[in-house]
PDB file of N, CA and C in Angstrom:
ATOM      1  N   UNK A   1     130.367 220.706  25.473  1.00  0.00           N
ATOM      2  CA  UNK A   1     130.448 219.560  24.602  1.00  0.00           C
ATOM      3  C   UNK A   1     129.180 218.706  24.705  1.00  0.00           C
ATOM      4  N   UNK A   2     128.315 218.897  25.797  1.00  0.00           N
ATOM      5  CA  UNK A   2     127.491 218.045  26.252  1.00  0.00           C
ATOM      6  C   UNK A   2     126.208 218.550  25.122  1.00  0.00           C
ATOM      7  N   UNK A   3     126.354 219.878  25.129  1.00  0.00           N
ATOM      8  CA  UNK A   3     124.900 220.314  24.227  1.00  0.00           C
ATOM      9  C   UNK A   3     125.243 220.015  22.889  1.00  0.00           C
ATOM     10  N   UNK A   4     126.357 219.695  21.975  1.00  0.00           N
ATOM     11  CA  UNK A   4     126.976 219.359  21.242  1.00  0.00           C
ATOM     12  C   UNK A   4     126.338 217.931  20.522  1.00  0.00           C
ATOM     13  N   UNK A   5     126.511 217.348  21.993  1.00  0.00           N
ATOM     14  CA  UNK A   5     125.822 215.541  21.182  1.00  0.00           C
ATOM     15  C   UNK A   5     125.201 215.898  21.859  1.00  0.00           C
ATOM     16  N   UNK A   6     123.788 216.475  22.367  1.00  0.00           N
ATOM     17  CA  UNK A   6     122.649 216.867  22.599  1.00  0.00           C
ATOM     18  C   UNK A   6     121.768 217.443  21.237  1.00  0.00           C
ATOM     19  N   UNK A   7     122.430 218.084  20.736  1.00  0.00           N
ATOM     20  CA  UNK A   7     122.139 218.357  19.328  1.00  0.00           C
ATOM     21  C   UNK A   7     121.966 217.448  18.131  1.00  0.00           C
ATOM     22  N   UNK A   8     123.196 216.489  18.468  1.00  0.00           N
ATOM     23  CA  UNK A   8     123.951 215.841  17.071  1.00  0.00           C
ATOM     24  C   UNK A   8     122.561 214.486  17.407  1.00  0.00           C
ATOM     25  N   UNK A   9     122.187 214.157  18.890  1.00  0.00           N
ATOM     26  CA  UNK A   9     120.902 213.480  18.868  1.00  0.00           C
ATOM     27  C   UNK A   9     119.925 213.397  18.345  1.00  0.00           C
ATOM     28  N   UNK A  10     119.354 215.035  18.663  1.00  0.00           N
ATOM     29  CA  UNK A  10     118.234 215.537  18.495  1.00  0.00           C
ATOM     30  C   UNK A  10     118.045 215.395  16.701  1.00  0.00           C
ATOM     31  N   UNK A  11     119.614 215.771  15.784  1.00  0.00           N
ATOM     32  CA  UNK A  11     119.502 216.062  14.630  1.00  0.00           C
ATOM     33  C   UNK A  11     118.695 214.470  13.623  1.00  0.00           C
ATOM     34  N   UNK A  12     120.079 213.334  14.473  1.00  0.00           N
ATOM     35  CA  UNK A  12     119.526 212.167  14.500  1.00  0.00           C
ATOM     36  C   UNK A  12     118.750 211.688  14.361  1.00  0.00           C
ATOM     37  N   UNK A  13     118.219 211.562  15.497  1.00  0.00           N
ATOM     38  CA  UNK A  13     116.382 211.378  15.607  1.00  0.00           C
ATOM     39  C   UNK A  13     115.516 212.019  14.547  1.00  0.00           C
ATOM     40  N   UNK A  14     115.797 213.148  14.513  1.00  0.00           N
ATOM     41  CA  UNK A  14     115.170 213.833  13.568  1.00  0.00           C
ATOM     42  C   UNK A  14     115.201 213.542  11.885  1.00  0.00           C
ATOM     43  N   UNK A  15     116.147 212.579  11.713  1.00  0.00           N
ATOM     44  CA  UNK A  15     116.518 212.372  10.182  1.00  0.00           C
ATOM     45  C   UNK A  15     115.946 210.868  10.039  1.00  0.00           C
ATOM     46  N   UNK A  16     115.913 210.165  11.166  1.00  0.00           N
ATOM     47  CA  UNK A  16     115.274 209.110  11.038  1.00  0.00           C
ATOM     48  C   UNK A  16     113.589 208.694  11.208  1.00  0.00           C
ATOM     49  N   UNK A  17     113.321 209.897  12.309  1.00  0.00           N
ATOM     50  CA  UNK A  17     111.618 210.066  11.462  1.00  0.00           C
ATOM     51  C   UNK A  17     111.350 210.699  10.525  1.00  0.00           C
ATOM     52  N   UNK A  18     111.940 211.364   9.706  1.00  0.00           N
ATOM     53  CA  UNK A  18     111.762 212.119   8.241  1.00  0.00           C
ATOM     54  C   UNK A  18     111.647 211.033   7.321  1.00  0.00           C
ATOM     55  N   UNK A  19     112.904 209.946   7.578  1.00  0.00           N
ATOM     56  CA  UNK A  19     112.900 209.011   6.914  1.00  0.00           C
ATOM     57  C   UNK A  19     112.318 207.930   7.136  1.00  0.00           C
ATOM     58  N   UNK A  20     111.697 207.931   8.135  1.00  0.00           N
ATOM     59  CA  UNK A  20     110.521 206.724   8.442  1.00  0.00           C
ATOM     60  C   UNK A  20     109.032 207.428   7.264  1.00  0.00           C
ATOM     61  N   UNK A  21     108.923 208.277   7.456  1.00  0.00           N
ATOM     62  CA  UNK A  21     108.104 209.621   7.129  1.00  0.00           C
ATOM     63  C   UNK A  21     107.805 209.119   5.923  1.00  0.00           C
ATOM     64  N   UNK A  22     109.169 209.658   4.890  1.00  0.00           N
ATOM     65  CA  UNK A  22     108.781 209.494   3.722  1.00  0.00           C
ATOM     66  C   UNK A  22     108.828 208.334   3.218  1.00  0.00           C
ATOM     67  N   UNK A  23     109.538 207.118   3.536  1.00  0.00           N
ATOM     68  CA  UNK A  23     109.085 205.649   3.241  1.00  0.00           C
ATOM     69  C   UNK A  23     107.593 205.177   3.388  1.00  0.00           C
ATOM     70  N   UNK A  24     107.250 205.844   4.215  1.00  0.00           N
ATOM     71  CA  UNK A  24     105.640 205.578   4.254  1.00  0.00           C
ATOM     72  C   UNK A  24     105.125 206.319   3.592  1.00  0.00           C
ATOM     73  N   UNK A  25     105.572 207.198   3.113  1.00  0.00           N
ATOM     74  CA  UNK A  25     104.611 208.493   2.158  1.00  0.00           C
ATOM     75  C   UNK A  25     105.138 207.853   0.435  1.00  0.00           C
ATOM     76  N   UNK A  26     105.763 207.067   0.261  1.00  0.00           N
ATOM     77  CA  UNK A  26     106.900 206.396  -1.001  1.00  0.00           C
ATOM     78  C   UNK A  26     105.879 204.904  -0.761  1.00  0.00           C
ATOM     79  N   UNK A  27     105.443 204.681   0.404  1.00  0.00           N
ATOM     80  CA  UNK A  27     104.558 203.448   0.377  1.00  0.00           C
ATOM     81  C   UNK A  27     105.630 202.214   0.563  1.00  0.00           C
ATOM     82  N   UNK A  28     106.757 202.729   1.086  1.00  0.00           N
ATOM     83  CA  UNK A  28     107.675 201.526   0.815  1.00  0.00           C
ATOM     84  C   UNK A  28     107.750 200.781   2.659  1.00  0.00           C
ATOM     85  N   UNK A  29     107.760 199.708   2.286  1.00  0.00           N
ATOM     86  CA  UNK A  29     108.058 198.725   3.636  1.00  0.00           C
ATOM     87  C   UNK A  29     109.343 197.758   3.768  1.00  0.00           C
ATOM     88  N   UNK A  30     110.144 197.430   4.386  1.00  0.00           N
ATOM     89  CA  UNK A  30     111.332 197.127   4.784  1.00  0.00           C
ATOM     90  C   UNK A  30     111.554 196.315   4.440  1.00  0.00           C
ATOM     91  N   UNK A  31     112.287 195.387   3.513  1.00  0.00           N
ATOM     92  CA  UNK A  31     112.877 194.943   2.504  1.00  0.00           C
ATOM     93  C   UNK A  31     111.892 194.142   1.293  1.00  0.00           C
ATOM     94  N   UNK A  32     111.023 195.278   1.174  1.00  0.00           N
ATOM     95  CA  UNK A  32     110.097 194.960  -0.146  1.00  0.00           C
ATOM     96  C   UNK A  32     111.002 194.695  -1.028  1.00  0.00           C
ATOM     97  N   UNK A  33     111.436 196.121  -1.562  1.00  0.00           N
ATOM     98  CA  UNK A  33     112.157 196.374  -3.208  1.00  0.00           C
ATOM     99  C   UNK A  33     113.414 196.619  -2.796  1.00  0.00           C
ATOM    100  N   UNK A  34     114.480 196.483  -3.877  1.00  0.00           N
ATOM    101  CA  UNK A  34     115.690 196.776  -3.840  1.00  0.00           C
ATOM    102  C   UNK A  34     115.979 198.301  -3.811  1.00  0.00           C
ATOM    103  N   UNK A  35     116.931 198.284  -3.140  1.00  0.00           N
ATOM    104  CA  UNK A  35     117.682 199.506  -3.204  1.00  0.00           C
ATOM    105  C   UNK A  35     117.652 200.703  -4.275  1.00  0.00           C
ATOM    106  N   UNK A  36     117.939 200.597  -5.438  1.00  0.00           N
ATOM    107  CA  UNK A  36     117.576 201.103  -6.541  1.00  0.00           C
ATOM    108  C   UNK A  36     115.966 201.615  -6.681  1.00  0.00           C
ATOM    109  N   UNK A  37     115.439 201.020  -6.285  1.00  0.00           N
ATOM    110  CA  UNK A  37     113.223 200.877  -6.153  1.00  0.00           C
ATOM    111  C   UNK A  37     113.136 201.588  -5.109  1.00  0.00           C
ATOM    112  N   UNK A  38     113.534 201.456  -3.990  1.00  0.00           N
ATOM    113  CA  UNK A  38     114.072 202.507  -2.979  1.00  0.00           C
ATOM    114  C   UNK A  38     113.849 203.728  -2.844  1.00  0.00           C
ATOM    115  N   UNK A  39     114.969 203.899  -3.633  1.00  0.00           N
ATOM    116  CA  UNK A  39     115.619 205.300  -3.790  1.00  0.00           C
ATOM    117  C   UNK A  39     114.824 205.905  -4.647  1.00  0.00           C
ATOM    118  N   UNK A  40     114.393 205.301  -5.798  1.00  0.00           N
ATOM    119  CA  UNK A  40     113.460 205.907  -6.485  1.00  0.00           C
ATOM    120  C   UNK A  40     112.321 206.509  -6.364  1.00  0.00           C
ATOM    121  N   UNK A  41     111.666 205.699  -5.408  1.00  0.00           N
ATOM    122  CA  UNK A  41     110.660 206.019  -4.658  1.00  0.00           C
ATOM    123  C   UNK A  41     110.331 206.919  -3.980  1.00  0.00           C
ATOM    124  N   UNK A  42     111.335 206.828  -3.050  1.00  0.00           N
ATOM    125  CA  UNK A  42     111.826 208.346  -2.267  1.00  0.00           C
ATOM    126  C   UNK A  42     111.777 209.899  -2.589  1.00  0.00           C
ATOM    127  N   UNK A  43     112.566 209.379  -4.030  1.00  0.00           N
ATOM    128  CA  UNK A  43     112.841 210.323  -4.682  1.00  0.00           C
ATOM    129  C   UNK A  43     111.744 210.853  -4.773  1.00  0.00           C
ATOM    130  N   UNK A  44     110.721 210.355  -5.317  1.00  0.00           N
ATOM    131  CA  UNK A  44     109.197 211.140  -6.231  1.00  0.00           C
ATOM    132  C   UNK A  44     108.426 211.254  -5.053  1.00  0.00           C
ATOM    133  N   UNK A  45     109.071 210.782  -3.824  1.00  0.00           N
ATOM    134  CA  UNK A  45     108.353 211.554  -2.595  1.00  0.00           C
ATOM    135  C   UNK A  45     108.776 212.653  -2.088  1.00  0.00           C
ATOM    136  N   UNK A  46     109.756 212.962  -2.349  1.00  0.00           N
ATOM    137  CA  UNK A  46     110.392 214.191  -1.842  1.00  0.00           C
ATOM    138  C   UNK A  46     110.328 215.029  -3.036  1.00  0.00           C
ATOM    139  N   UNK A  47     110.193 214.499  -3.906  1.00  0.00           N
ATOM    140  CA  UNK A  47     109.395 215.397  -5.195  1.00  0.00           C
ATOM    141  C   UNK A  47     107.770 216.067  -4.974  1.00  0.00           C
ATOM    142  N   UNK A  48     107.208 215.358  -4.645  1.00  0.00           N
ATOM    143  CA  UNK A  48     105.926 215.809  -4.996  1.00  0.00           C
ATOM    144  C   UNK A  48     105.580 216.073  -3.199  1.00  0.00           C
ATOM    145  N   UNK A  49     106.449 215.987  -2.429  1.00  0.00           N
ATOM    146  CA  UNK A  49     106.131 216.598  -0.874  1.00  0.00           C
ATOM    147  C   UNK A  49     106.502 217.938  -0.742  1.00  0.00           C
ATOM    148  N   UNK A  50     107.870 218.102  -1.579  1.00  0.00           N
ATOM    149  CA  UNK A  50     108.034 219.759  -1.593  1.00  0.00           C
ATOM    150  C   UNK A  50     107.661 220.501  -2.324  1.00  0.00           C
ATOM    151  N   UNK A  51     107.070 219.587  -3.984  1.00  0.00           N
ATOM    152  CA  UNK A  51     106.176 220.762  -4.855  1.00  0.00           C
ATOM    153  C   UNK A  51     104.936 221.313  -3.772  1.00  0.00           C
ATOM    154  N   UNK A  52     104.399 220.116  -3.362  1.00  0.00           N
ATOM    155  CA  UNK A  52     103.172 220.842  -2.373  1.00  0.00           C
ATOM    156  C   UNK A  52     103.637 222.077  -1.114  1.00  0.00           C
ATOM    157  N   UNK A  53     104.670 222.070  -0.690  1.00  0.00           N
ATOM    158  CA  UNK A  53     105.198 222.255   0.828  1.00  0.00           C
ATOM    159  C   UNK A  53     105.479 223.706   0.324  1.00  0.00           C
ATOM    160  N   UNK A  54     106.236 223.963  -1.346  1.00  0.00           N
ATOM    161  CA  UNK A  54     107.110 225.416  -1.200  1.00  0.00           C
ATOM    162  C   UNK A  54     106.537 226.091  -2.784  1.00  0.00           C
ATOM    163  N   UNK A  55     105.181 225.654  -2.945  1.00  0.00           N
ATOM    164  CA  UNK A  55     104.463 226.311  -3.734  1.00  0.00           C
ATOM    165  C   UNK A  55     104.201 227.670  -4.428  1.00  0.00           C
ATOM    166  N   UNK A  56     104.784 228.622  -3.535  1.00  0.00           N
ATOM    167  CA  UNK A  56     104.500 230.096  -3.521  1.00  0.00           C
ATOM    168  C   UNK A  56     106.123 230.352  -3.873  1.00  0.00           C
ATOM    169  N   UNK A  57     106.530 229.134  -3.654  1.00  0.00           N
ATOM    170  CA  UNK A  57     108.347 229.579  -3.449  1.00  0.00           C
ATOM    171  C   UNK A  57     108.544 229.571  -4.695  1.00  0.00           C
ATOM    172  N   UNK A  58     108.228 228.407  -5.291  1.00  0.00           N
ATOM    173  CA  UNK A  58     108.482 227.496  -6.712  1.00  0.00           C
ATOM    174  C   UNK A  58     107.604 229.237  -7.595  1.00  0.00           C
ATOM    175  N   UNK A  59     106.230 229.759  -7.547  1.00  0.00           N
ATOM    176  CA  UNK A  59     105.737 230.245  -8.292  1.00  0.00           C
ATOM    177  C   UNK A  59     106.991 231.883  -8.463  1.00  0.00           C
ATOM    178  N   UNK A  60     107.234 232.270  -7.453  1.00  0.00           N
ATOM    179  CA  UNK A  60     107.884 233.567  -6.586  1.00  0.00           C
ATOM    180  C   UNK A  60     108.995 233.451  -8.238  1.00  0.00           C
ATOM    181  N   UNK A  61     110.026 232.158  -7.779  1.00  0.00           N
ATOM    182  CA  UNK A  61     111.106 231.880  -8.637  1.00  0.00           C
ATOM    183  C   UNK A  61     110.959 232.165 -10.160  1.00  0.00           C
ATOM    184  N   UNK A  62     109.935 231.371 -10.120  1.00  0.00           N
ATOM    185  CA  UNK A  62     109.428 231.264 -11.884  1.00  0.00           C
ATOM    186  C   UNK A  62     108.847 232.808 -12.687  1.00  0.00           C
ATOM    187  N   UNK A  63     108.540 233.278 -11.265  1.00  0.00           N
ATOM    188  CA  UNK A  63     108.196 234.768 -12.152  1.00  0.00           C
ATOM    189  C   UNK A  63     109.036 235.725 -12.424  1.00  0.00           C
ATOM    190  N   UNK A  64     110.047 235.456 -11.563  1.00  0.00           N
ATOM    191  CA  UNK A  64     111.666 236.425 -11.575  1.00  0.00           C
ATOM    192  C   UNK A  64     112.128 235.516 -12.315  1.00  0.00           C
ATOM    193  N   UNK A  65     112.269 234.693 -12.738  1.00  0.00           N
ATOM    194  CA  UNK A  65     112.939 234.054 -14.318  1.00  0.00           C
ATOM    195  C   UNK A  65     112.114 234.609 -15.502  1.00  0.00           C
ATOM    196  N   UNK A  66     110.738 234.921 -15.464  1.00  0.00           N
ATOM    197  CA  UNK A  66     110.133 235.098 -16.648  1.00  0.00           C
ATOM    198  C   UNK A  66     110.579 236.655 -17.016  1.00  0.00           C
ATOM    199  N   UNK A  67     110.428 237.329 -15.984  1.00  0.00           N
ATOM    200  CA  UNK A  67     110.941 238.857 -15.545  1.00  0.00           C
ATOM    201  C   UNK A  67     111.815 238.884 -16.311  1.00  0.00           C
ATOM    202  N   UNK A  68     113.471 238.293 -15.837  1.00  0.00           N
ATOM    203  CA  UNK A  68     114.617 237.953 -16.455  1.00  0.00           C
ATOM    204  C   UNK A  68     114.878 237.832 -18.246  1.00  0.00           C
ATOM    205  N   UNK A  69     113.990 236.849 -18.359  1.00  0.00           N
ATOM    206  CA  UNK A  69     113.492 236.377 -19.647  1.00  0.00           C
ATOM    207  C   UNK A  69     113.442 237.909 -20.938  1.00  0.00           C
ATOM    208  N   UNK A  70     112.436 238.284 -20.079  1.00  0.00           N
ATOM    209  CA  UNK A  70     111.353 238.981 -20.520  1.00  0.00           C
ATOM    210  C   UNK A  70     112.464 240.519 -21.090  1.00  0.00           C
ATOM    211  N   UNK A  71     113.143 240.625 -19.692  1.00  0.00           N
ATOM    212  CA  UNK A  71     114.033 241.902 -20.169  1.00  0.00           C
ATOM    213  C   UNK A  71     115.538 241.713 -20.383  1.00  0.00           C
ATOM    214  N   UNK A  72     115.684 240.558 -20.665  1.00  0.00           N
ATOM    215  CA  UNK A  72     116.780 239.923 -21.635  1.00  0.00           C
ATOM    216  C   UNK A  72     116.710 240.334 -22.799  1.00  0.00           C
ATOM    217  N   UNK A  73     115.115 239.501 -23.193  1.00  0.00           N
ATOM    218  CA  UNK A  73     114.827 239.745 -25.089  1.00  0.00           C
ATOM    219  C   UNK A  73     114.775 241.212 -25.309  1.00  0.00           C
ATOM    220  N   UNK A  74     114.147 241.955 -23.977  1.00  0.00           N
ATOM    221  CA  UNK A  74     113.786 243.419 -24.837  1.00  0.00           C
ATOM    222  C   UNK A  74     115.197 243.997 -25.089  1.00  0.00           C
ATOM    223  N   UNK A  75     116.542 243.602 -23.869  1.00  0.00           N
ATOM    224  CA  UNK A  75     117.534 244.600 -24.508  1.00  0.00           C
ATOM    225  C   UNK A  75     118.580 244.139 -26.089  1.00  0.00           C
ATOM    226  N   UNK A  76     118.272 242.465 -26.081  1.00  0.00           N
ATOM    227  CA  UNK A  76     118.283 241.516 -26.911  1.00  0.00           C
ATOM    228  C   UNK A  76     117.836 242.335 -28.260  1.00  0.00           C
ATOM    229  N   UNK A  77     116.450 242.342 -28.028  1.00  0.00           N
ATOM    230  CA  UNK A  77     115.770 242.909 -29.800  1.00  0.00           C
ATOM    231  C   UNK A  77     116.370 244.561 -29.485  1.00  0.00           C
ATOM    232  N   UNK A  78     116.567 245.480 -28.901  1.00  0.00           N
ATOM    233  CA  UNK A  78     117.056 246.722 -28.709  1.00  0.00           C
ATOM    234  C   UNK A  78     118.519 246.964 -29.414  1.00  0.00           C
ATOM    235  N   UNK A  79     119.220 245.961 -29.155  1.00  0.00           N
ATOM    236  CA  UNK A  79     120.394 245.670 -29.520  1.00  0.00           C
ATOM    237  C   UNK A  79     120.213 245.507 -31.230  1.00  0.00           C
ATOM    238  N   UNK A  80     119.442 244.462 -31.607  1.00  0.00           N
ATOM    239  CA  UNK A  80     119.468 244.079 -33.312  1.00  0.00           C
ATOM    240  C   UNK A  80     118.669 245.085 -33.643  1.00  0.00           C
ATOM    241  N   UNK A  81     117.606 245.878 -33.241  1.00  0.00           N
ATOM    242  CA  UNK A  81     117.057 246.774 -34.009  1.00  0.00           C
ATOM    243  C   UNK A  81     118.232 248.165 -33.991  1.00  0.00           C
ATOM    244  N   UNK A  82     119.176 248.170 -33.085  1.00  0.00           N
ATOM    245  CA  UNK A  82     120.201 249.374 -33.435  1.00  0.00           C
ATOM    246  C   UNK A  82     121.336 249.088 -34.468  1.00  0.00           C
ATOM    247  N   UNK A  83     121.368 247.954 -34.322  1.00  0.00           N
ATOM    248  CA  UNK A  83     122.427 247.465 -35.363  1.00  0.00           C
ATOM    249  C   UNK A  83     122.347 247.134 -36.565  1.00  0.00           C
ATOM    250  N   UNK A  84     120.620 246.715 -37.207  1.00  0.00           N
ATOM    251  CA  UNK A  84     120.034 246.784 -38.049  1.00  0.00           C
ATOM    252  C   UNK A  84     119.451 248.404 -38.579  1.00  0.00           C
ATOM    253  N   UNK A  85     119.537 249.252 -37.895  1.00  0.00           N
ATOM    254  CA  UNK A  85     119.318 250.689 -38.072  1.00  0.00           C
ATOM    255  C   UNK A  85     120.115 250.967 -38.639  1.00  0.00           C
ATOM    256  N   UNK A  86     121.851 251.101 -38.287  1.00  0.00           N
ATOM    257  CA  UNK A  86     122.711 251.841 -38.645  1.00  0.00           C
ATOM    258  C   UNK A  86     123.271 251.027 -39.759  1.00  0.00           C
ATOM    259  N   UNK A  87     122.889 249.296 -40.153  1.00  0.00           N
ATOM    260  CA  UNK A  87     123.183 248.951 -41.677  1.00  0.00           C
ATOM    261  C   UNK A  87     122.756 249.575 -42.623  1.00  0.00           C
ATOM    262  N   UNK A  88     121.175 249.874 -42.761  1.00  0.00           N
ATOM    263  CA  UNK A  88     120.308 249.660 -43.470  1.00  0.00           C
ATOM    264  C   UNK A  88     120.471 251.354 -43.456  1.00  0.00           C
ATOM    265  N   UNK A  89     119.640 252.261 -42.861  1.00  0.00           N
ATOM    266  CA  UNK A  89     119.015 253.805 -42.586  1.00  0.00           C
ATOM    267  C   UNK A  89     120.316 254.389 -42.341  1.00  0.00           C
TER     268      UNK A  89
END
């Protein structure tokens, strides 16, 4: 049980310099802006900290969607050009 909240510490600690982290990376200081200004802030820090951080990840994704895309339409037009075959010819 002891390594338990040895952990649940460590996790702790750990969430509160992330979040010291990105308040300073958000430029924000302790009761500047409201809550709402906040959060917002945050937000477009943890936006533009993980576009930089998972770059290859983000590109990896986008090319197996285009992939996807790509051989969607072909069985897509495969489909209307057989069905347009057997109206018409």
């Amino acid at each position: 049980m002891d390594q338990l909240e040895a952990h649940k510490d460590e996790a702790m600690k750990d969430s509160e310099n992330q979040t010291k982290r990105l308040q300073e990376l958000a430029g924000i200081k302790k009761n500047e802006k409201s809550e709402p200004e906040r959060s917002k802030d945050l937000f477009w820090a943890l936006h533009e900290n993980y576009n930089d951080k998972f770059i290859v990840k983000r590109f990896l994704v986008s090319l197996v969607y285009l992939l996807g895309f790509l051989l969607f339409s072909w069985v897509a037009l495969s489909n209307v050009y057989w069905a347009l075959k057997g109206i018409f010819f």
